[in-house]
Protein backbone atom coordinates (compact mmCIF):
# COMPACT_ATOMS: atom_id res chain seq x y z
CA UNK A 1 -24.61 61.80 46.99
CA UNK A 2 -25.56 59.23 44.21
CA UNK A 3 -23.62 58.15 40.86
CA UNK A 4 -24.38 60.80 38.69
CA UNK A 5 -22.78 63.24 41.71
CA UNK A 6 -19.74 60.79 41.45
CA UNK A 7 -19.38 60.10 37.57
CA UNK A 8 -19.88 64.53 37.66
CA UNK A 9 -16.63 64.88 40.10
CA UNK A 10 -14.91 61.44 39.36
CA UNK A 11 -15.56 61.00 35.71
CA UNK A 12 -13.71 63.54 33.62
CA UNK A 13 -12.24 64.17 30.23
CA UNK A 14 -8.41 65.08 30.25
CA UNK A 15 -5.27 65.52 27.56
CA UNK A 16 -2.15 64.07 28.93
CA UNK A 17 -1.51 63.03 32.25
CA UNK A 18 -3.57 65.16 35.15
CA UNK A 19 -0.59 66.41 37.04
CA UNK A 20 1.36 67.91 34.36
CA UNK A 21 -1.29 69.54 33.57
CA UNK A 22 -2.19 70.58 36.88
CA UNK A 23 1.46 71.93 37.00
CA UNK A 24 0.41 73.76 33.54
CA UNK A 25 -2.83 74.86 34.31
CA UNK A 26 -1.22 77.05 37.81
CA UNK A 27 1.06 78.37 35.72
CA UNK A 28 -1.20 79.82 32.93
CA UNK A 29 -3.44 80.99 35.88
CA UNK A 30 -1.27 82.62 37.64
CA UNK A 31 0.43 83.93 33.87
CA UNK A 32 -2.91 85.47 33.10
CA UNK A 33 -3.15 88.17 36.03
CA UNK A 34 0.05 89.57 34.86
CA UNK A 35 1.52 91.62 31.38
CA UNK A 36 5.08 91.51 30.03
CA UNK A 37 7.32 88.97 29.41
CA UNK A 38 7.69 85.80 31.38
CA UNK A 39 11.09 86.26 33.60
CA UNK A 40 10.86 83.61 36.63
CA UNK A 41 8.60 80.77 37.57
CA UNK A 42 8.74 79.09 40.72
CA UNK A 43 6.92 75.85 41.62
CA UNK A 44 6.13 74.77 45.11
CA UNK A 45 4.38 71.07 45.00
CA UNK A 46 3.78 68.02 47.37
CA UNK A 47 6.04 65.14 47.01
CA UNK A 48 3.72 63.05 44.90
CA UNK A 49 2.80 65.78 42.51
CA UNK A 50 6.56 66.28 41.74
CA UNK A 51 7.00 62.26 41.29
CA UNK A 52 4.46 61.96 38.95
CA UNK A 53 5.26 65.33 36.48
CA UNK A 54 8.59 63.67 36.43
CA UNK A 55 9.30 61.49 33.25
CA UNK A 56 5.84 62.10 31.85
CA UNK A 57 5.43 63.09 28.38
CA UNK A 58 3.71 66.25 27.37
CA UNK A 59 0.94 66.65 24.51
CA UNK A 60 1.70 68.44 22.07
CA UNK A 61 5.39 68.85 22.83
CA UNK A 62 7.47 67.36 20.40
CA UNK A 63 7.89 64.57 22.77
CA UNK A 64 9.05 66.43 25.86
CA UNK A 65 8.63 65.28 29.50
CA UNK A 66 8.81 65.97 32.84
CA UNK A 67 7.97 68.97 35.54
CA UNK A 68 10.17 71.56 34.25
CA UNK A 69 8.88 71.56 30.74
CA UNK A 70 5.11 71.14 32.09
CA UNK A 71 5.27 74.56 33.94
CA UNK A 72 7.32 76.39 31.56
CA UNK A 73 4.90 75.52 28.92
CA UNK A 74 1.92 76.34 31.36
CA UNK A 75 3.50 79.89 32.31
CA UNK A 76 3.21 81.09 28.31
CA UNK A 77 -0.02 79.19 27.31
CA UNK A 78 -2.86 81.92 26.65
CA UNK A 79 -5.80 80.37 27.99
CA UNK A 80 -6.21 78.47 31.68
CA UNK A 81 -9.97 77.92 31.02
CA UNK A 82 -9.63 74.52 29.43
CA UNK A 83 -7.64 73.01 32.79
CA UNK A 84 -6.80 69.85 32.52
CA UNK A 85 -6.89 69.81 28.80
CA UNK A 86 -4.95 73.33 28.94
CA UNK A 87 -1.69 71.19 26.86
CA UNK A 88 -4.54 71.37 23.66
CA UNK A 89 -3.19 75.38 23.34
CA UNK A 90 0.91 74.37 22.81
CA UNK A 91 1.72 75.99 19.76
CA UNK A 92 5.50 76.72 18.51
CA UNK A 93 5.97 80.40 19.97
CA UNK A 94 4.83 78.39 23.68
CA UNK A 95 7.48 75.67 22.77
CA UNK A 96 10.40 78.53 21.95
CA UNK A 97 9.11 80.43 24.76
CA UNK A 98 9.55 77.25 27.46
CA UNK A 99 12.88 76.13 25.98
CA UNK A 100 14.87 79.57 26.52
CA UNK A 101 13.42 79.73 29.79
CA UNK A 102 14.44 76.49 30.73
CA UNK A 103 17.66 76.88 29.33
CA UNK A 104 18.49 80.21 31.36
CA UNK A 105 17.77 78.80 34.45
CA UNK A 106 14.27 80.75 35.32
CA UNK A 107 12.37 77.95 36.51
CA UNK A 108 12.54 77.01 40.65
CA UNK A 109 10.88 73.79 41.72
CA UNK A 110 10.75 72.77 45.32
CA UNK A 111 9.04 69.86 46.96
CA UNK A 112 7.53 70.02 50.53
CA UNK A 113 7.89 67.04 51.81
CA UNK A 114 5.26 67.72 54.44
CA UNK A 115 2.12 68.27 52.25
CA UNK A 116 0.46 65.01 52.43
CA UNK A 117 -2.40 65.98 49.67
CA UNK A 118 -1.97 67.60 46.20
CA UNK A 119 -0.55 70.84 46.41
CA UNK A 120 0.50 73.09 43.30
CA UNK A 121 1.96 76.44 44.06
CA UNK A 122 2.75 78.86 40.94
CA UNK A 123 4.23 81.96 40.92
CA UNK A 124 5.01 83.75 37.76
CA UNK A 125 7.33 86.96 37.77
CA UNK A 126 6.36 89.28 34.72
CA UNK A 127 8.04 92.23 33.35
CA UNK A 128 4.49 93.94 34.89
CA UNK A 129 4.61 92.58 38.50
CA UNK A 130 4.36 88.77 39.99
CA UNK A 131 0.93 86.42 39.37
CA UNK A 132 0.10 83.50 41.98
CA UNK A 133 -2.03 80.64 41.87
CA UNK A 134 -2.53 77.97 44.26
CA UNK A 135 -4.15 74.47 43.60
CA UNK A 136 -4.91 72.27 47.03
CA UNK A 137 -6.66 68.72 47.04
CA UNK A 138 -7.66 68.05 43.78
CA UNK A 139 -5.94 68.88 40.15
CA UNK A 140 -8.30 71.85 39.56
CA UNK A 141 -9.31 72.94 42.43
CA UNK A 142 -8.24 76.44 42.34
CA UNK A 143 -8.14 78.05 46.24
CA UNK A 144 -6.08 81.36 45.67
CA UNK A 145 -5.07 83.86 42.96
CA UNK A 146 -2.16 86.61 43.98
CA UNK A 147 -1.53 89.73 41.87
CA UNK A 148 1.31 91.75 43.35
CA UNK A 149 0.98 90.03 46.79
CA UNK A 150 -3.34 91.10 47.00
CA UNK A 151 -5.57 88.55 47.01
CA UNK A 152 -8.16 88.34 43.99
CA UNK A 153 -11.81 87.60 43.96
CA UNK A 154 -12.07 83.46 42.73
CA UNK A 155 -14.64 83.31 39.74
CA UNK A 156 -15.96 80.47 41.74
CA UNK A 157 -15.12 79.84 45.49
CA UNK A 158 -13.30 76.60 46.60
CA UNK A 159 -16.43 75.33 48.23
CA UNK A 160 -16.82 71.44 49.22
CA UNK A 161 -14.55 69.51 48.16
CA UNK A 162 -16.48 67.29 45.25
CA UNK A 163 -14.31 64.31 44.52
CA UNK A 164 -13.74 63.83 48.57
CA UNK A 165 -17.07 63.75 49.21
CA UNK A 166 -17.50 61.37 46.22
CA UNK A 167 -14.72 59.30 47.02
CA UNK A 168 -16.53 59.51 50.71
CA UNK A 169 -19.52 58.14 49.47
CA UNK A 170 -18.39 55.36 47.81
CA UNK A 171 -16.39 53.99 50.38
CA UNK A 172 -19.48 54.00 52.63
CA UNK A 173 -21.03 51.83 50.60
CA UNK A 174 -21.44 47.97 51.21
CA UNK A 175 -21.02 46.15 47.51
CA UNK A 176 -24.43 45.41 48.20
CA UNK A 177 -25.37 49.13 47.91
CA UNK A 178 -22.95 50.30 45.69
CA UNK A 179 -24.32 46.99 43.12
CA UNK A 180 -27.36 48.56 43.79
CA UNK A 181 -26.44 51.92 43.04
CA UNK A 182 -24.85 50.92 39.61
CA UNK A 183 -27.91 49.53 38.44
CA UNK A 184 -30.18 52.28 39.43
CA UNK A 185 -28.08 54.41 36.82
CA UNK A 186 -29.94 56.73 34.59
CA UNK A 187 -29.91 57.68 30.73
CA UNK A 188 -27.18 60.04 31.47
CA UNK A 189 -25.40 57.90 33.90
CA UNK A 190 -25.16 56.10 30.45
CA UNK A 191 -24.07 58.26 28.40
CA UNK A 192 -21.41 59.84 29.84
CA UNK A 193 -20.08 56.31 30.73
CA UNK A 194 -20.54 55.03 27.02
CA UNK A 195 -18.71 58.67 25.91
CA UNK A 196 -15.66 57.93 28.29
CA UNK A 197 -15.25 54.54 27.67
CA UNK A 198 -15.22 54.85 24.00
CA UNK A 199 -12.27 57.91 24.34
CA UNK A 200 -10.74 55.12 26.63
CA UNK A 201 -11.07 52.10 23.82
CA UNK A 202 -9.63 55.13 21.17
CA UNK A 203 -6.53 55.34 22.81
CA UNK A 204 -5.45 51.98 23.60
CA UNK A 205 -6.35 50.74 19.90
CA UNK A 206 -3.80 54.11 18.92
CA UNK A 207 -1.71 52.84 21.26
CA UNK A 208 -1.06 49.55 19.22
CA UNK A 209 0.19 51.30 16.49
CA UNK A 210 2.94 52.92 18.61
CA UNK A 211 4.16 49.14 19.94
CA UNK A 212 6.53 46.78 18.38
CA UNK A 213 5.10 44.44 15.73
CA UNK A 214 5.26 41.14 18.28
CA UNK A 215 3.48 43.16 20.99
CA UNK A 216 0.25 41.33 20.34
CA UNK A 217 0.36 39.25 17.37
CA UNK A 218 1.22 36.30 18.36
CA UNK A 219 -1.66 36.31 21.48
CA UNK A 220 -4.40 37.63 18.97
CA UNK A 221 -6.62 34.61 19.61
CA UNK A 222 -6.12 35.01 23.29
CA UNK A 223 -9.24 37.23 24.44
CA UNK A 224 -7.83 37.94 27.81
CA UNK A 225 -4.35 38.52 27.39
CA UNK A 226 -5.28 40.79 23.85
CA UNK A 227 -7.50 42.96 26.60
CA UNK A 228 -4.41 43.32 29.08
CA UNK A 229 -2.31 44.63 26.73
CA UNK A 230 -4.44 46.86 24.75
CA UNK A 231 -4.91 48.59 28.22
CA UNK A 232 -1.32 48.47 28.30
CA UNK A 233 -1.08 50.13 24.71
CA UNK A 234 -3.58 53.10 25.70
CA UNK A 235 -1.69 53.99 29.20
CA UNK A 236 1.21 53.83 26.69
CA UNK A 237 0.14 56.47 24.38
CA UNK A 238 -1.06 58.68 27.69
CA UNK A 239 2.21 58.25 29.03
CA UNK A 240 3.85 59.53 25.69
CA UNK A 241 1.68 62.40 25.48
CA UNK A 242 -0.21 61.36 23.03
CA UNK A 243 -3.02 64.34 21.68
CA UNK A 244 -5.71 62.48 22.62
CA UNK A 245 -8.42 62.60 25.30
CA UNK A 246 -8.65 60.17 27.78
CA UNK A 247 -11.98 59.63 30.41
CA UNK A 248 -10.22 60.04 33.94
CA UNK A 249 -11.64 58.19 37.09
CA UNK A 250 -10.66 59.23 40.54
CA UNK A 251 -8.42 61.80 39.10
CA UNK A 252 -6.25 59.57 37.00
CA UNK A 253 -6.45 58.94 33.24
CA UNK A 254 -5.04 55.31 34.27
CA UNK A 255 -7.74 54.76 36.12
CA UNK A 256 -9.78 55.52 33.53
CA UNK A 257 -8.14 53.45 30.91
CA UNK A 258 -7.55 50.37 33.50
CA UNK A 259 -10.87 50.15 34.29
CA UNK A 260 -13.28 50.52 31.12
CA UNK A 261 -11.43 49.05 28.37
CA UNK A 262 -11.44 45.58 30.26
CA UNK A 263 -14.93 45.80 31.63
CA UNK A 264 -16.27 47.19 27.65
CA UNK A 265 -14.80 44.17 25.99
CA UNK A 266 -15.39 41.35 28.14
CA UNK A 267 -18.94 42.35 28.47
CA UNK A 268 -18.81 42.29 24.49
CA UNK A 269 -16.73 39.02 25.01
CA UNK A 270 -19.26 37.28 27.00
CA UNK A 271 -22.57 38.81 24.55
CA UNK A 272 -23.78 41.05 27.19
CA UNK A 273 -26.78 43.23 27.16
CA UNK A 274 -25.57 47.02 26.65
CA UNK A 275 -27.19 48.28 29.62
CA UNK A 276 -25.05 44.97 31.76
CA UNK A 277 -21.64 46.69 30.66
CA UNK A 278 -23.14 49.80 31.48
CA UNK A 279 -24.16 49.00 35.38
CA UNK A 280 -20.66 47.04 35.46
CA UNK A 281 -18.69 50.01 34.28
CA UNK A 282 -20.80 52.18 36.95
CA UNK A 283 -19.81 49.75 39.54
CA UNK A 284 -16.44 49.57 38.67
CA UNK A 285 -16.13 53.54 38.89
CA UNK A 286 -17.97 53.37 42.28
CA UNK A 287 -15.75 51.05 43.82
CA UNK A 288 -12.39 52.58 42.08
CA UNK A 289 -13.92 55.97 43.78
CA UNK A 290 -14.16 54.15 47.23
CA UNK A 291 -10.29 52.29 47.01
CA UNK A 292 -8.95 55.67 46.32
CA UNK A 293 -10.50 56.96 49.23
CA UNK A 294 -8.64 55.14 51.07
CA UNK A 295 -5.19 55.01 49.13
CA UNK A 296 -5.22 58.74 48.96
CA UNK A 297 -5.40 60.76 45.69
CA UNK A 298 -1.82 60.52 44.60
CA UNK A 299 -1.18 57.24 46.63
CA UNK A 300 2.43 55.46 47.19
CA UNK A 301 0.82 52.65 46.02
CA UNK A 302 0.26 51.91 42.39
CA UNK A 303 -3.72 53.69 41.97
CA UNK A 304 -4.01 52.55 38.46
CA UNK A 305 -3.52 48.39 38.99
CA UNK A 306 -4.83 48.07 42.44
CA UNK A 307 -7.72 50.65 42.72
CA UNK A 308 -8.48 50.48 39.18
CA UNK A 309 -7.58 46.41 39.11
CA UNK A 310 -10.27 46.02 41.92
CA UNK A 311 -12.64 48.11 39.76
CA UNK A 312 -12.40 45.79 37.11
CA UNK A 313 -12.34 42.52 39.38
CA UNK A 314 -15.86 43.86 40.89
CA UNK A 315 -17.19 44.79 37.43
CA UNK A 316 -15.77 41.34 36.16
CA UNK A 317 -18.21 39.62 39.02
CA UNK A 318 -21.16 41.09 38.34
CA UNK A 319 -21.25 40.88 34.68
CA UNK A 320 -20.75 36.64 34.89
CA UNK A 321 -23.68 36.70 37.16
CA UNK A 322 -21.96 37.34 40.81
CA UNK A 323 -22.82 39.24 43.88
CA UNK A 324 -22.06 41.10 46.64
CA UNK A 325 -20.31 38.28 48.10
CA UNK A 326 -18.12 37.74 45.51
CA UNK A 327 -17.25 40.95 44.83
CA UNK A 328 -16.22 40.91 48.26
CA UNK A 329 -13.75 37.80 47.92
CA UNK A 330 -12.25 39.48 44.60
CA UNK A 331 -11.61 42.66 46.54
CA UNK A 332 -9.35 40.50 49.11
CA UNK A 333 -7.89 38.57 46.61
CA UNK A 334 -6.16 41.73 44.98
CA UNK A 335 -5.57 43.17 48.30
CA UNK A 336 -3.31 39.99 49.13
CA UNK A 337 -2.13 40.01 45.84
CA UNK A 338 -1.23 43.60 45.03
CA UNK A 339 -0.31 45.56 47.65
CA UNK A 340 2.86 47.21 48.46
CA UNK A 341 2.91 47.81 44.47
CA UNK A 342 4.80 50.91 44.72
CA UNK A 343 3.97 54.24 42.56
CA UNK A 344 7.29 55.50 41.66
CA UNK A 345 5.44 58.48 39.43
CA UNK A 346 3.67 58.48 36.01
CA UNK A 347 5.68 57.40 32.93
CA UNK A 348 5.48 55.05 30.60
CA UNK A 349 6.45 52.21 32.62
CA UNK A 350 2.79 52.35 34.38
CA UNK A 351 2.01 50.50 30.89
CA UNK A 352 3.41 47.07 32.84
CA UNK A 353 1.81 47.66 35.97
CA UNK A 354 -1.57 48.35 34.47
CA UNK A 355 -1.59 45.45 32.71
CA UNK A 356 -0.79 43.20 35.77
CA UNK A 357 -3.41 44.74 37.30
CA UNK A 358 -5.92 43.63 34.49
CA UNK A 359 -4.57 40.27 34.89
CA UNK A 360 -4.86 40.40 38.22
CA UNK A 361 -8.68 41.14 38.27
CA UNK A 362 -9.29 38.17 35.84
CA UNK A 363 -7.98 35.75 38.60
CA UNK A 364 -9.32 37.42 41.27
CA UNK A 365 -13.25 37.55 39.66
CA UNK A 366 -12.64 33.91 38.57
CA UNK A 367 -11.24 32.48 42.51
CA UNK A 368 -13.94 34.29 43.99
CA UNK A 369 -16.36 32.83 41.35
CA UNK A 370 -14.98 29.54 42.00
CA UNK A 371 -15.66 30.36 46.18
CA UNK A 372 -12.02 31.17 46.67
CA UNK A 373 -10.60 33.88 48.83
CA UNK A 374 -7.74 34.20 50.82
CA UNK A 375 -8.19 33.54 54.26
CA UNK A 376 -8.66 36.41 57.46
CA UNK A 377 -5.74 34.62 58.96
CA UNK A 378 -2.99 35.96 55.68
CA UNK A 379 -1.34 39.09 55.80
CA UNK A 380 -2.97 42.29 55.73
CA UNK A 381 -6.28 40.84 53.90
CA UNK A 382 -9.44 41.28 56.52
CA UNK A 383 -12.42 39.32 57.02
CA UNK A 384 -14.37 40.24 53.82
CA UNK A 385 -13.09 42.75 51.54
CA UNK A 386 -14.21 45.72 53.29
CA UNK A 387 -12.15 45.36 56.38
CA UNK A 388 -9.18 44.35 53.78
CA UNK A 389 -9.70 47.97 52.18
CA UNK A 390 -9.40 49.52 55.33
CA UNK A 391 -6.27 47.77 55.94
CA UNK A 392 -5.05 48.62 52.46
CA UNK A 393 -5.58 52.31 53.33
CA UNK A 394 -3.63 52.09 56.28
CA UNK A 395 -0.43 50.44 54.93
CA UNK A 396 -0.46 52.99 51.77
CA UNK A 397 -1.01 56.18 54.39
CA UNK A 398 1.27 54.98 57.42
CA UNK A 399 3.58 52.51 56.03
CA UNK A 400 4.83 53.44 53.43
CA UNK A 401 5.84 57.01 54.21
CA UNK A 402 9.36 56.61 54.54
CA UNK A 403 9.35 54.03 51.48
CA UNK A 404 7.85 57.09 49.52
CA UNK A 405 10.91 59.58 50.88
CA UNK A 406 13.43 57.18 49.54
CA UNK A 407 11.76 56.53 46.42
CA UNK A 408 11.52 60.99 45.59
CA UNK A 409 15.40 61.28 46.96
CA UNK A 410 15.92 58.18 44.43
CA UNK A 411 14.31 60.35 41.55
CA UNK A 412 15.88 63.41 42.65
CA UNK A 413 19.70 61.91 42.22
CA UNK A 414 18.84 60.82 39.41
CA UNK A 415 17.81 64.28 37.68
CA UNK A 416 20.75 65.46 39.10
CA UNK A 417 22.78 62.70 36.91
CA UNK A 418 20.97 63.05 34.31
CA UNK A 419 21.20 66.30 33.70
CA UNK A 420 23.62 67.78 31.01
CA UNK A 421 26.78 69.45 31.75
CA UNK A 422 26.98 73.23 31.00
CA UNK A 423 28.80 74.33 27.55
C-alpha cells in the first residue's frame, strides 16, 4: 500500500451525500435486472446508513430529503453505472415516478440494528419479476445481484476490500512515516489532490451565496474564522443537495470538504510553495484515512470534525514548519477536545460541527506548536497521539453503542410525528 493506493480508494468524486446515494445506486441496480413497472421497494440497511439518508437533501430533487425519497428515486433512475454520482440522471418522469410511489405506500425500510458496518439491501418488485442488490462495507461495493431469487454473475467480484486496507495502512503508520509518505507523493498524487480540492473550494464559495448576508461579512478581515465558515458554507450546499461535485475522503464528502479547503487556503495564507500544500493535503488525507479506521466508516462520532479536524490539525503542523512530534500533540489535543461529538446523521446541521472542527485544528496545531498537549494523566487522551487514537476508537466502537440506539429510536419518533396525517 502507498498514497496513490489510498488517494485511488479514499479519494473520490461524489454528487450529494454518499449514503443517499448508496441507497439510490442499490436501487437502480437492482431496478436494472428487471422490466415493467416499479410496484414495491424494500430497503434493508444498518443503523447508521438509515441515520444519515435521513434529513439529507437530494440533488437534483427539487429540494427533497431523506431515505424514502433517495430509494424511490434510485428504483426508476436508468443508469447505476455512475454510483455515487447516480442523483446526476433525476429527471422529471424519475421525480413523478418516486412521488406516487411514495405516496401509495410501496416503499418498506427496515433497520437492523445488528449490522455494525454499512449494509444496503434493495429489492425491487417489477411487473416482470423481483431485482436484488446488496451493498456491504463500503458505499459501492456491490457483493450480490438477485433476479427472481438466482444469483447473477458480478461484472467485477467483491474482492479485497480497498478502502479497509487503505484505512489499514494508514493507521499503521507512525506520523513520522505517514509525513514521509506525503512528501514522497508523485505528479499524480498531485493532481488528483489539486482536482479534488479545487471541486472542494467550488462548493463552499457556492455555498456563500446560499447563507444570510451577515454570515461572513462582518469577519471578512478575519483569515481564520472566513476559512471556518466557508467550510461551513460548502458542507451547507452538500447538505442541501446542491448539483455539484464534491472530492470525498474516507467515504464522506465532509471529510473531503473539512479537510482541503482549510489546509488550500492557509497554505495560500501563509505564501506556501504549491508542492507544501500539496504534501500537507496528502498528509491530511493519510491521517483522516487512519482516524477513520479506527472510528469506523459511518462512526457514532462526528467523522467530519474529529477525523477530518485532526486531518487538518496535522496538515496545519507541517505546513508552519512542525514534525512528527507535533503532529502527535495536535492529534491529542482534539482527542481531549472532541470526542464524544455525537453523529446524529447527515443534514445540514453538520455545517456547525464542521466548522468547530476547523476551529478546533487551528488551536490544536498552534498548542502543540507552542509545546502544549494535554497530559497522559486526562481523560481518554494517551501518551502521544497514537495511543490517544486507539482510545478514540474504542470509546466510538464500545461506548457509545447504546448512545447510538437512543439517538436512531430518537429519529425514528420523530418521523413518525412528523409525518402527515392521511386525507
Amino acid at each position: 500500500m502507498n498514497l496513490s493506493q489510498l488517494l485511488a480508494a479514499e479519494w473520490r468524486p461524489a454528487l450529494g451525500c454518499t449514503e443517499p446515494a448508496a441507497v439510490a445506486y442499490a436501487a437502480a441496480s437492482a431496478a436494472a435486472l428487471i422490466a415493467g413497472e416499479v410496484r414495491h421497494v424494500r430497503l434493508v440497511c444498518d443503523p447508521r446508513i438509515y441515520k444519515n439518508c435521513y434529513a439529507v437533501g437530494i440533488p437534483n430533487s427539487g429540494h427533497r430529503t431523506g431515505i424514502l425519497w433517495a430509494l424511490a428515486i434510485g428504483a426508476l433512475l436508468e443508469d447505476a453505472s455512475c454510483r455515487l454520482e447516480c442523483f446526476r440522471g433525476v429527471g422529471a418522469a424519475a421525480l413523478q415516478g418516486a412521488s406516487d410511489l411514495i405516496a401509495r405506500g410501496a416503499l418498506t425500510v427496515e433497520v437492523e440494528r445488528a449490522r455494525p458496518e454499512l449494509y444496503v439491501d434493495c429489492t425491487v418488485e417489477r411487473a416482470a419479476g423481483t431485482g436484488r442488490a446488496v451493498l456491504e462495507r463500503e458505499h459501492t461495493r456491490l457483493v450480490l445481484l438477485e433476479r427472481d431469487g438466482k444469483a447473477l454473475p458480478l461484472d467485477v467480484a467483491p474482492g479485497v476490500d480497498e478502502t479497509a486496507a487503505a484505512r489499514g495502512w494508514a493507521a499503521s503508520l507512525s506520523f513520522a512515516q505517514a509525513i514521509e509518505a506525503a512528501r514522497a507523493a508523485g505528479n499524480a498524487d498531485r493532481a488528483a489532490l489539486r482536482r479534488g480540492a479545487e471541486y472542494n473550494l467550488a462548493i463552499a464559495e457556492h455555498g456563500l451565496s446560499l447563507m444570510p448576508e451577515g454570515f461572513l461579512r462582518p469577519l471578512e478581515t478575519d483569515g481564520l474564522t472566513r476559512i471556518g465558515r466557508l467550510v461551513s458554507a460548502g458542507v451547507h450546499a452538500r447538505m442541501s443537495g446542491e448539483d455539484m461535485l464534491v472530492m470525498s475522503l474516507a467515504g464522506s464528502g465532509n471529510k473531503g470538504i473539512t479537510v482541503s479547503v482549510p489546509v488550500v487556503l492557509w497554505g495560500h495564507q501563509l505564501a506556501a510553495a504549491q508542492e507544501r500544500i500539496e504534501e500537507a493535503l496528502a498528509l491530511a488525507c493519510i491521517v483522516t484515512s487512519g482516524v477513520t479506521y479506527h472510528l469506523g466508516s459511518l462512526s457514532a462520532m462526528c467523522g467530519s470534525a474529529i477525523a477530518g479536524g485532526i486531518g487538518v490539525a496535522a496538515a496545519l503542523v507541517l505546513l508552519e514548519g512542525g514534525g512528527p512530534d507535533e503532529v502527535s500533540a495536535a492529534t491529542t489535543n482534539i482527542v481531549g477536545n472532541l470526542a464524544g461529538m455525537i453523529c446524529d446523521g447527515a443534514k445540514i446541521g453538520c455545517a456547525l460541527k464542521t466548522m468547530t472542527g476547523v476551529d478546533a485544528a487551528f488551536r490544536a496545531a498552534s498548542l502543540a506548536r507552542a509545546g502544549l498537549v494535554i497530559p497522559v494523566t486526562d481523560g481518554i487522551v494517551g501518551a502521544d497521539g497514537l495511543a490517544s487514537l486507539d482510545n478514540l476508537g474504542r470509546l466510538a466502537a464500545g461506548g457509545m453503542a447504546a448512545m447510538e440506539d437512543e439517538i436512531l429510536a430518537i429519529m425514528q419518533a420523530k418521523l413518525v410525528a412528523l409525518r402527515p396525517p392521511p386525507d
